[in-house]
N, C-alpha and C. Protein backbone atom coordinates (compact mmCIF):
# COMPACT_ATOMS: atom_id res chain seq x y z
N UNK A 1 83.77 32.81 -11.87
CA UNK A 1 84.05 33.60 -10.68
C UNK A 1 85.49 33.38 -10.22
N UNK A 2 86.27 32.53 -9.99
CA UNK A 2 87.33 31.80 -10.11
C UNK A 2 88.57 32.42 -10.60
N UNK A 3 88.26 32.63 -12.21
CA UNK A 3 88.99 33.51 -12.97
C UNK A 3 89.03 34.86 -12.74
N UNK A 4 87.61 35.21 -12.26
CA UNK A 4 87.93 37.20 -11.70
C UNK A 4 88.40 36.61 -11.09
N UNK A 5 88.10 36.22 -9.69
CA UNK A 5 89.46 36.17 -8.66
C UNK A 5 91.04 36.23 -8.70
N UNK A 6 90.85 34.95 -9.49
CA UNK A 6 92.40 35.05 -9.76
C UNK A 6 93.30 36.21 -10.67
N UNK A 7 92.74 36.50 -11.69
CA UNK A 7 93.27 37.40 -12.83
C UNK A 7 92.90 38.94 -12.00
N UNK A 8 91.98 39.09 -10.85
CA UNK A 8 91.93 40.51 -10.23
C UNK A 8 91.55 40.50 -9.10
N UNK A 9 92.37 40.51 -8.27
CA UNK A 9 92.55 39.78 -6.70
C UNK A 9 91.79 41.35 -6.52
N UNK A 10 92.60 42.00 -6.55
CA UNK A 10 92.30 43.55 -6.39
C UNK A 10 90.47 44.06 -6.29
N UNK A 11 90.09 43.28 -7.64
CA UNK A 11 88.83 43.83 -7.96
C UNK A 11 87.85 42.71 -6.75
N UNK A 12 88.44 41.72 -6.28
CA UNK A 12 87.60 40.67 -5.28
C UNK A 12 87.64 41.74 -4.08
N UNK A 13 88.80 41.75 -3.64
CA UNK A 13 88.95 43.07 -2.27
C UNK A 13 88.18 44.07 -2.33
N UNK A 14 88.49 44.93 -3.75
CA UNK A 14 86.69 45.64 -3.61
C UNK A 14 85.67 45.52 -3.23
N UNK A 15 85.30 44.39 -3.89
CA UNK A 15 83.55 43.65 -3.90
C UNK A 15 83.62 43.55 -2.07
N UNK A 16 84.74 42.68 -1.45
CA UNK A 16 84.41 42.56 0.15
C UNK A 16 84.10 43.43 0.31
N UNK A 17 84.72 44.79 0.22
CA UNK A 17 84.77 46.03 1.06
C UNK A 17 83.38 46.54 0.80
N UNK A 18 83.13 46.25 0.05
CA UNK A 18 81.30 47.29 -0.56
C UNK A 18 80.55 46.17 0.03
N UNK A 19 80.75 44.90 0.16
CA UNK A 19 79.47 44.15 1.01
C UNK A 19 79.86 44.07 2.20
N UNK A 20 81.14 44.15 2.72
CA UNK A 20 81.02 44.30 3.94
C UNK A 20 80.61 45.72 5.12
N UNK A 21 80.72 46.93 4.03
CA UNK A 21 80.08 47.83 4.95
C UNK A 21 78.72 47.78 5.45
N UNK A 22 77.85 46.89 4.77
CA UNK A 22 76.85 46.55 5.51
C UNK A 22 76.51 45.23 6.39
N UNK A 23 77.24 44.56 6.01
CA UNK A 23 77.88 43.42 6.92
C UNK A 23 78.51 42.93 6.88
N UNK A 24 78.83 42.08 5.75
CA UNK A 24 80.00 41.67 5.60
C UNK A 24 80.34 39.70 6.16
N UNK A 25 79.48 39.14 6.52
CA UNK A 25 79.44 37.95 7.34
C UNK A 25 79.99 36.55 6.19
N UNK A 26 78.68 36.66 5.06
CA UNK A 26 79.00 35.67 4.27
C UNK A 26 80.05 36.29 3.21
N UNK A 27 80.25 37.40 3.02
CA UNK A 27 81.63 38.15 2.12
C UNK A 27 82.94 37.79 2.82
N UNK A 28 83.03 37.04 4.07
CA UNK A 28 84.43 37.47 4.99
C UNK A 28 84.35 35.40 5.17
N UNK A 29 83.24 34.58 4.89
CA UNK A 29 83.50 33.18 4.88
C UNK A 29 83.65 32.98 3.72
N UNK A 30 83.30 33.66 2.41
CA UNK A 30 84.07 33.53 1.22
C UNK A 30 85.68 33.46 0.53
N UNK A 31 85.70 35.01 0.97
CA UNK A 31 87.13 35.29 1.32
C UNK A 31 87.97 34.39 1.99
N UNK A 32 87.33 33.77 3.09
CA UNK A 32 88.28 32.73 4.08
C UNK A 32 88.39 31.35 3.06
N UNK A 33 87.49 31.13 2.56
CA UNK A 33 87.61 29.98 1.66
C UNK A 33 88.53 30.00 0.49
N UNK A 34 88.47 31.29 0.09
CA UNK A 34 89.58 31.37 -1.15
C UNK A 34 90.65 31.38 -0.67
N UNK A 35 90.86 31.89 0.54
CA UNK A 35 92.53 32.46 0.62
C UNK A 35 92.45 30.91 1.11
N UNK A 36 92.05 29.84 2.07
CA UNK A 36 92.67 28.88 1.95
C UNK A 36 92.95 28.02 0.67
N UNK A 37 91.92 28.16 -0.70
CA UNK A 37 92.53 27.59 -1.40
C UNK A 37 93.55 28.52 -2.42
N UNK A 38 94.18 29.17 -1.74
CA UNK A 38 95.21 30.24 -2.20
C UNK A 38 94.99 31.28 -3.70
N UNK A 39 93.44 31.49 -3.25
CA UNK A 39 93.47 32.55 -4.31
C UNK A 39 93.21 33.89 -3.46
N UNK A 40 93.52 33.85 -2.87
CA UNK A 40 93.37 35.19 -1.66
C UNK A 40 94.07 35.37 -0.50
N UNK A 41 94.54 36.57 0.40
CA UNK A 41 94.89 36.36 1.15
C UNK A 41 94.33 36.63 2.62
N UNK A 42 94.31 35.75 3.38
CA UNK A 42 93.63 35.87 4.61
C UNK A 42 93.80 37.06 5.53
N UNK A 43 94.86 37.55 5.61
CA UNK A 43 95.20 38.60 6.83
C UNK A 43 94.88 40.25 5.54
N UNK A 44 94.71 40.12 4.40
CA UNK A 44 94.14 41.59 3.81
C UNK A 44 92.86 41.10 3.63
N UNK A 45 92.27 40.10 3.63
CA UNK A 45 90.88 39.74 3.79
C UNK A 45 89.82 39.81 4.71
N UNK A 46 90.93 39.86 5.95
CA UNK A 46 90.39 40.71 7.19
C UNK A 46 90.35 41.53 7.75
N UNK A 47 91.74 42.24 6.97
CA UNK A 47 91.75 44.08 7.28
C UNK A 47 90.76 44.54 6.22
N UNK A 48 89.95 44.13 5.14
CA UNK A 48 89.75 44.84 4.02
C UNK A 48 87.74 44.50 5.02
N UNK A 49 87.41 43.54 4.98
CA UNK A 49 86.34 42.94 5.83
C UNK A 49 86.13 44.25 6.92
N UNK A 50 86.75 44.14 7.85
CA UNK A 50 86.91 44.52 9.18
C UNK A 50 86.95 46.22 9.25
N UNK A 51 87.74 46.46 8.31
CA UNK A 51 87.75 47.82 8.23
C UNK A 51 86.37 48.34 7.84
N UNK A 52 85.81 47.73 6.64
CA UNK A 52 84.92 48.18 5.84
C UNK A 52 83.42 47.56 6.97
N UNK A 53 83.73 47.20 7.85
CA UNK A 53 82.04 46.71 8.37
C UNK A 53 82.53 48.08 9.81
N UNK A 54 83.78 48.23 10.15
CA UNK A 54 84.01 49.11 10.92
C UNK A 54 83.29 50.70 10.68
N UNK A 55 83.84 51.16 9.07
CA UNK A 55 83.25 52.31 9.17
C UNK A 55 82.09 52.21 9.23
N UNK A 56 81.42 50.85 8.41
CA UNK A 56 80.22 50.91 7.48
C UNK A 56 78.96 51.18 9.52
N UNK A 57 79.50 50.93 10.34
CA UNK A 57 78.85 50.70 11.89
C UNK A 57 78.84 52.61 12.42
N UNK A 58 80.13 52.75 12.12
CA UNK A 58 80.42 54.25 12.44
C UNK A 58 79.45 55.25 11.98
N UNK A 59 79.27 55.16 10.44
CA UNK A 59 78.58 55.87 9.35
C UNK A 59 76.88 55.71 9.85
N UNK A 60 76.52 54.42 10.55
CA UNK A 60 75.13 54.05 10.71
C UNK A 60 74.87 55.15 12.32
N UNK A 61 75.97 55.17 13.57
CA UNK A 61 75.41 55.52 14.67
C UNK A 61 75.38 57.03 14.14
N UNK A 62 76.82 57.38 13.46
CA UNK A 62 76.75 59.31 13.21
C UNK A 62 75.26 59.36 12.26
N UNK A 63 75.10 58.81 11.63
CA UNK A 63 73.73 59.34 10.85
C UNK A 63 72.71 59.62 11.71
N UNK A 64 72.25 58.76 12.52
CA UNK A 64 71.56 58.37 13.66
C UNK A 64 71.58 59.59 14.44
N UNK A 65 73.16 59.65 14.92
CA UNK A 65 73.14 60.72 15.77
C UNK A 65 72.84 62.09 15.19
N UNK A 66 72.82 62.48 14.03
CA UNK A 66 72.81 63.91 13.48
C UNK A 66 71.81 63.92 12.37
N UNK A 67 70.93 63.10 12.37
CA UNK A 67 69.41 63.09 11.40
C UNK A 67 68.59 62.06 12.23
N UNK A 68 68.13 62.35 13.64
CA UNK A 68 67.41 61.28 14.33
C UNK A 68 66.07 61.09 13.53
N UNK A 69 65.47 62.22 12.57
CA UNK A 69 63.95 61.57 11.91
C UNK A 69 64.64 60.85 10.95
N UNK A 70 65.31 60.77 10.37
CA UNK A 70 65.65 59.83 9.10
C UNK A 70 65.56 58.78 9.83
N UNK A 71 66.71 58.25 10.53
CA UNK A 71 66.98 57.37 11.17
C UNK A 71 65.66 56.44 12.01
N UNK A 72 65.03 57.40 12.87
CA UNK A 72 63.91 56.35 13.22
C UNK A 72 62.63 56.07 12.09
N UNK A 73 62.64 56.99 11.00
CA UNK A 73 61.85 56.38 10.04
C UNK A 73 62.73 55.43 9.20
N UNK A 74 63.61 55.15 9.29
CA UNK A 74 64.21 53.81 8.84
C UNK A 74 63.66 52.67 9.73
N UNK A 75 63.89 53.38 10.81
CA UNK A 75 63.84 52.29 11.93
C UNK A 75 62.13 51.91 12.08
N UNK A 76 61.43 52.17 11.21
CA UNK A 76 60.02 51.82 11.57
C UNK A 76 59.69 51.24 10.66
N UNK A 77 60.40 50.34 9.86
CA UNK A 77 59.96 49.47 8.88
C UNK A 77 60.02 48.39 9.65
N UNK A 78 60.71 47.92 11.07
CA UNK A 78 61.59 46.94 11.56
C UNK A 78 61.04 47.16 12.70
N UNK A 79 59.70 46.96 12.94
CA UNK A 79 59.32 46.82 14.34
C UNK A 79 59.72 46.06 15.27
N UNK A 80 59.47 44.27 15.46
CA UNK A 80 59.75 43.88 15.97
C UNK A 80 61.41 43.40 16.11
N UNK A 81 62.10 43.75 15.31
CA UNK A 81 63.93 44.05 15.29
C UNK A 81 64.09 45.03 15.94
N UNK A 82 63.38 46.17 16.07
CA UNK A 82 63.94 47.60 16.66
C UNK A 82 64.01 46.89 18.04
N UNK A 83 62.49 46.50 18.38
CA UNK A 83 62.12 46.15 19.80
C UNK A 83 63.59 45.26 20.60
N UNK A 84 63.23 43.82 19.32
CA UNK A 84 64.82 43.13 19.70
C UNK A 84 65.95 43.62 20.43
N UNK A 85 66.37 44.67 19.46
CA UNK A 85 67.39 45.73 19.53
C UNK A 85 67.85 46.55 21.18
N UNK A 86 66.66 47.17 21.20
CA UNK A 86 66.51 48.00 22.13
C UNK A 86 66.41 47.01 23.59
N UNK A 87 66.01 45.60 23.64
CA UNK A 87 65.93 44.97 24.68
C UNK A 87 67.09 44.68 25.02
N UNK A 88 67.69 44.17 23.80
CA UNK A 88 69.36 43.78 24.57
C UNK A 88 69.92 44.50 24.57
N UNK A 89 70.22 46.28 24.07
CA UNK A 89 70.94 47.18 24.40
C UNK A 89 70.40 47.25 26.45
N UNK A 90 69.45 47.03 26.70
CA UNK A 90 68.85 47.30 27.71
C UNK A 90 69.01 45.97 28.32
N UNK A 91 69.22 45.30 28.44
CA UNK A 91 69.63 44.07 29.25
C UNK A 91 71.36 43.51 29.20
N UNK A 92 72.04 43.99 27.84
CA UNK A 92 73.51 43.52 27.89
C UNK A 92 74.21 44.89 28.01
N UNK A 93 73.67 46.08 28.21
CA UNK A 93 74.68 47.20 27.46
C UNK A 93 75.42 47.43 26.34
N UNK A 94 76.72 47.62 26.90
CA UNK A 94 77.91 48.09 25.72
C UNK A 94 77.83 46.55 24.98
N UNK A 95 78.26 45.69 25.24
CA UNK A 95 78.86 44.33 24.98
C UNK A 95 77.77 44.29 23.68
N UNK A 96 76.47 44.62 23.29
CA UNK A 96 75.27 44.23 22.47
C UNK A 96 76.29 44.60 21.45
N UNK A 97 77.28 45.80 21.20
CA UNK A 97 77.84 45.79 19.85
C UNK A 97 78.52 44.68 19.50
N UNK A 98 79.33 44.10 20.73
CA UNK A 98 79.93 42.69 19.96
C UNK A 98 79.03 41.72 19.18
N UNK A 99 78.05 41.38 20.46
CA UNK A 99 76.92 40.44 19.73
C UNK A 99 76.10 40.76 18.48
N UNK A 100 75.90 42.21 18.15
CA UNK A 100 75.39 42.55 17.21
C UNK A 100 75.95 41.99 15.62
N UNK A 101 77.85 41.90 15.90
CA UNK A 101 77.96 41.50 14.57
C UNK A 101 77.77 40.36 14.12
N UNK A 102 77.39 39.53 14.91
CA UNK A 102 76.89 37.70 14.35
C UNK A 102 75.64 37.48 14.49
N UNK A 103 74.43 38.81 14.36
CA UNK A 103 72.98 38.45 14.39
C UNK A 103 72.33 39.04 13.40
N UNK A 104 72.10 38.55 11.80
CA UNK A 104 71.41 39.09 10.80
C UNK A 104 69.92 39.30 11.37
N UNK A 105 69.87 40.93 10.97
CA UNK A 105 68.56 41.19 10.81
C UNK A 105 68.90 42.35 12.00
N UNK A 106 69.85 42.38 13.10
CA UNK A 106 70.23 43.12 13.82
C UNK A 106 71.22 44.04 13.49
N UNK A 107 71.91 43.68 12.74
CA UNK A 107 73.39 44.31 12.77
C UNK A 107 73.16 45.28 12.61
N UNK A 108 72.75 46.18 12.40
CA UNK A 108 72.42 47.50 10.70
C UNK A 108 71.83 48.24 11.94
N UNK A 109 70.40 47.81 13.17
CA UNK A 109 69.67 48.26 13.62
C UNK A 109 70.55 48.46 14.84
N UNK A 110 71.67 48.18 15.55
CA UNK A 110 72.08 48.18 16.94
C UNK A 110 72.77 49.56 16.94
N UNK A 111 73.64 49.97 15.70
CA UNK A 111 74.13 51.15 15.99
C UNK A 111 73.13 52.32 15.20
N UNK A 112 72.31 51.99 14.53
CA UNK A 112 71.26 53.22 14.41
C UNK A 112 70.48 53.62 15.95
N UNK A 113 70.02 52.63 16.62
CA UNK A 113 69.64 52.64 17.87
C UNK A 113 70.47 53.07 18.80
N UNK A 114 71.64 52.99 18.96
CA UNK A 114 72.54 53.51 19.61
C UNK A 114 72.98 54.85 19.88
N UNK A 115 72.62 54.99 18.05
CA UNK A 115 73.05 56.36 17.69
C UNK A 115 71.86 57.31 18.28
N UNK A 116 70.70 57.32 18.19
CA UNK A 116 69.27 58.05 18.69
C UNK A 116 69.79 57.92 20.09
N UNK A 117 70.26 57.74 20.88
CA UNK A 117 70.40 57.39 22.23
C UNK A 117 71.13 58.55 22.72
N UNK A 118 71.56 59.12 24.13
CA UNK A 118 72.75 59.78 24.38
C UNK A 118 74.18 58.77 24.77
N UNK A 119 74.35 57.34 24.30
CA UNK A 119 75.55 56.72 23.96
C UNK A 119 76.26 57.16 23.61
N UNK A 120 77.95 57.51 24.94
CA UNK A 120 78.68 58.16 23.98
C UNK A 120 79.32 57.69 22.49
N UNK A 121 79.68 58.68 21.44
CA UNK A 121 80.14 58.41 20.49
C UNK A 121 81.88 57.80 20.71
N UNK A 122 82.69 58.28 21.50
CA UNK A 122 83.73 57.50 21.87
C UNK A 122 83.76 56.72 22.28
N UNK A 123 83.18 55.99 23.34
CA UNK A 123 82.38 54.50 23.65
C UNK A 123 82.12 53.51 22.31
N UNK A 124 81.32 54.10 22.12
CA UNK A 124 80.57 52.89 20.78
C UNK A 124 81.69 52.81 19.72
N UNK A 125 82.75 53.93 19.03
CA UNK A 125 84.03 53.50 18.50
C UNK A 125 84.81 52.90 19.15
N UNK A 126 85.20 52.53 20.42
CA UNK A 126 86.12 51.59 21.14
C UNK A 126 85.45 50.55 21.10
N UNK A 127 84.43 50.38 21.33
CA UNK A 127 84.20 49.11 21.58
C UNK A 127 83.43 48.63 20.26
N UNK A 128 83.26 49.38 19.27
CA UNK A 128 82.82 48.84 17.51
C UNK A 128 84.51 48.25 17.15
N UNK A 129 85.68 49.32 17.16
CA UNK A 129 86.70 49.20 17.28
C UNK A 129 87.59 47.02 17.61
N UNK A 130 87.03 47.01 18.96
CA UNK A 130 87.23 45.66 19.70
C UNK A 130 86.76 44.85 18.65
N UNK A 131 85.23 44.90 18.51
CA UNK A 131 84.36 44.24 18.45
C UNK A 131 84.50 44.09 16.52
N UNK A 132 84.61 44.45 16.20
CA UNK A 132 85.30 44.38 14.75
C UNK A 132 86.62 43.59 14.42
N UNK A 133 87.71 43.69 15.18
CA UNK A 133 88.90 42.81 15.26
C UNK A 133 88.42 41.50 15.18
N UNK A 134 87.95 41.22 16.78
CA UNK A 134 87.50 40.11 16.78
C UNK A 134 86.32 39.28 15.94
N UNK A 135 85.61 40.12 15.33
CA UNK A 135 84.41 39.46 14.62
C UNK A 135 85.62 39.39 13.17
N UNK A 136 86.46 39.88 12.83
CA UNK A 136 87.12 39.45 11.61
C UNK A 136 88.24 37.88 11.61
N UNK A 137 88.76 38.61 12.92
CA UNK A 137 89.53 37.36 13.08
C UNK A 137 88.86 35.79 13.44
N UNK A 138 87.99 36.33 14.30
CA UNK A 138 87.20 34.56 14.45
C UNK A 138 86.52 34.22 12.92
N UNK A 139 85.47 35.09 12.09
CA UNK A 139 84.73 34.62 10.91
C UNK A 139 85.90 34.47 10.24
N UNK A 140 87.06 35.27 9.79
CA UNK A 140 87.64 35.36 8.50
C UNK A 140 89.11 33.97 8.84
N UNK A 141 89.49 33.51 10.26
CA UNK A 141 89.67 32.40 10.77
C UNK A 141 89.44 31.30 10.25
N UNK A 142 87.95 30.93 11.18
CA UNK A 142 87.56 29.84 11.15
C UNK A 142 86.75 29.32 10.25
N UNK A 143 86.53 30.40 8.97
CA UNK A 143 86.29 29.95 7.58
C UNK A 143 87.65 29.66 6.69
N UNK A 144 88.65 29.95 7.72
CA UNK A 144 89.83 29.62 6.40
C UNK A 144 90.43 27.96 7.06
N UNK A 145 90.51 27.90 7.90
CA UNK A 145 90.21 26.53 8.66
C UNK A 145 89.49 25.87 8.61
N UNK A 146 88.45 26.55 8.26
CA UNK A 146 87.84 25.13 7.55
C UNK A 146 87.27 24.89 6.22
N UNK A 147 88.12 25.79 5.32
CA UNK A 147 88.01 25.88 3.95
C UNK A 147 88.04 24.47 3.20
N UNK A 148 88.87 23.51 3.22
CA UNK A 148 88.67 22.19 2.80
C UNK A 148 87.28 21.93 3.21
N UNK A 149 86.90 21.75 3.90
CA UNK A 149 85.57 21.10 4.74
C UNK A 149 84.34 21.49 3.43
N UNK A 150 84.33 22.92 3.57
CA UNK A 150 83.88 23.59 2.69
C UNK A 150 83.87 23.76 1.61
N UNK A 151 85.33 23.24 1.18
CA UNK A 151 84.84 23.35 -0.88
C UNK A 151 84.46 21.76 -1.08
N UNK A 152 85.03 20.97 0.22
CA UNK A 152 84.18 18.92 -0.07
C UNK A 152 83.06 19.52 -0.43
N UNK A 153 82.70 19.96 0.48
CA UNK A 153 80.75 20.11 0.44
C UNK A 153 80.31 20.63 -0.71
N UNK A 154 80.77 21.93 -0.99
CA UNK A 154 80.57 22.72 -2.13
C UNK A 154 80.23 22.15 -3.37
N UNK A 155 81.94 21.59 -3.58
CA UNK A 155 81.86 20.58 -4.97
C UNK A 155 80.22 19.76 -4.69
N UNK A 156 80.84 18.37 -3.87
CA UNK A 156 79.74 17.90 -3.58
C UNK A 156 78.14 18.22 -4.15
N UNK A 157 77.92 19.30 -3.25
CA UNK A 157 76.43 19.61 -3.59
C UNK A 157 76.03 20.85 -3.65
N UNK A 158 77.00 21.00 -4.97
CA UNK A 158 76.82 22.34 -5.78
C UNK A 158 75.22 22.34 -6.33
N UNK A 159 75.11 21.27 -7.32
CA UNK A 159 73.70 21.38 -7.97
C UNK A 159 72.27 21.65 -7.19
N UNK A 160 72.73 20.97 -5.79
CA UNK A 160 71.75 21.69 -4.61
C UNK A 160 71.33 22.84 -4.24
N UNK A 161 72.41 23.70 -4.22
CA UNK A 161 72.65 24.73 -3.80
C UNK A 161 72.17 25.35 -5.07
N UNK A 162 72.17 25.41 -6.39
CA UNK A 162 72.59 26.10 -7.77
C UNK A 162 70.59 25.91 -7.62
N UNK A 163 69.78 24.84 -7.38
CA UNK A 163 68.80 24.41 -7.22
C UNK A 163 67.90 25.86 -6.11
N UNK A 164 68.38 25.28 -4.99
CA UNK A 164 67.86 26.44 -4.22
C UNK A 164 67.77 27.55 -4.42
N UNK A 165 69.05 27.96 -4.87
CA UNK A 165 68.96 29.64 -5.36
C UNK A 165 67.80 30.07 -6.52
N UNK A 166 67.82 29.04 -7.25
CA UNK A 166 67.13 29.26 -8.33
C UNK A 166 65.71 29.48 -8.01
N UNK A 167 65.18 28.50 -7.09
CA UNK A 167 64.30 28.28 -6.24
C UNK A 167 63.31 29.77 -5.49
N UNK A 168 64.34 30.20 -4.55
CA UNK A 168 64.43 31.76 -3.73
C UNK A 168 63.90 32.69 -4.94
N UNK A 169 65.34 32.87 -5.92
CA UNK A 169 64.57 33.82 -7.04
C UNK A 169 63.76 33.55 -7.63
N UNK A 170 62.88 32.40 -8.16
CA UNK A 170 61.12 32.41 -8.79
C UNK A 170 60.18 32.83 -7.85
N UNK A 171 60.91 32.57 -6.33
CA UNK A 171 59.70 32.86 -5.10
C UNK A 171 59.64 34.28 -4.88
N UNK A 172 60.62 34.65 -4.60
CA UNK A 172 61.14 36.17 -4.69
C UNK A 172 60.07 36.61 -5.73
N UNK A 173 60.92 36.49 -7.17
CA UNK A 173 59.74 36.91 -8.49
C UNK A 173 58.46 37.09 -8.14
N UNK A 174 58.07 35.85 -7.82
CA UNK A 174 56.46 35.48 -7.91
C UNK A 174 55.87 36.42 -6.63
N UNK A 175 56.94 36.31 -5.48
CA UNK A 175 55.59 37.17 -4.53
C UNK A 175 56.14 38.81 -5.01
N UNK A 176 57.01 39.22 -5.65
CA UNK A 176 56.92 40.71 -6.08
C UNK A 176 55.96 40.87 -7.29
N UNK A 177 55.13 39.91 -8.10
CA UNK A 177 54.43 40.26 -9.24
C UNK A 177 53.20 40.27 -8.27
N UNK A 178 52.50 39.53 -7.56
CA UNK A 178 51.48 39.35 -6.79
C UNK A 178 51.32 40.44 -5.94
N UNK A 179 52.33 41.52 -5.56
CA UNK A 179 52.15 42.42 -4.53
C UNK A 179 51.74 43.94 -5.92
């Protein structure tokens, strides 16, 4: 992995941009880790991040807004997330888009919900807009700050990690043959 990186910086910036339109969280503490150990660079790591979780938010409320049955039959696989959703749009307002980008399992659902709503559409781009800057600059930051920290560990207790994963996918496997 190492070697793509290095030999095609280009083709790594891709890969962010396609995982970050749907979120983008652990793609943008990756990125922060490489560019501190200088196989990447931090400030196109966060325009490339940031941009791409930007539209990828935009693309979720306009769908929303202009195919509301698609959209809430998406939204009904995710009962108790919708509910989530809809409580803190209803208890925080506008601000739920900030919080939305540091809560897996939410992110995806705050601007589909938004979008079914009469929320204006210039609203929710200013403040997706904000709220995107800052969710790049603090994750894509304070993973590059603390990139040492992070490859100790890494090295460290790689075989752990290489363990677990392995782990997830037989469980994964096993409960998709059983269903």
């Amino acid at each position: 992995m190492e070697d793509f990186i290095r030999d095609g910086g280009n083709w790594a910036y891709l890969a962010l941009f396609l995982y970050s339109f749907g979120g983008g969280f652990v793609g943008l503490v990756v990125a922060g880790v490489l560019s501190y150990a200088g196989d990447l660079n931090i400030v196109v790591s966060m325009i490339v991040a940031g941009t791409s979780n930007f539209i990828g938010d935009q693309f979720l409320f306009y769908m929303a807004r202009t195919n509301k049955a698609y959209a809430n039959d998406t939204m009904k696989k995710y009962g108790r997330k919708v509910a989530l959703a809809h409580l803190l749009m209803r208890k925080y307002g506008s601000p739920v888009v900030f919080v939305q980008k540091y809560i897996y399992g939410i992110k995806t659902l705050i601007p589909l919900a938004m979008g079914l709503t009469k929320y204006s559409f210039k609203k929710f781009t200013v403040y997706n807009a904000l709220a995107t800057v800052v969710w790049a600059v603090v994750i894509g930051g304070v993973s590059y700050l603390m990139g040492e920290i992070i490859l100790t560990y890494a090295e460290e207790y790689k075989y752990y990690g290489i363990a677990a994963i392995l782990a997830i996918i037989l469980s994964v496997s096993y409960y998709f043959k059983k269903i």
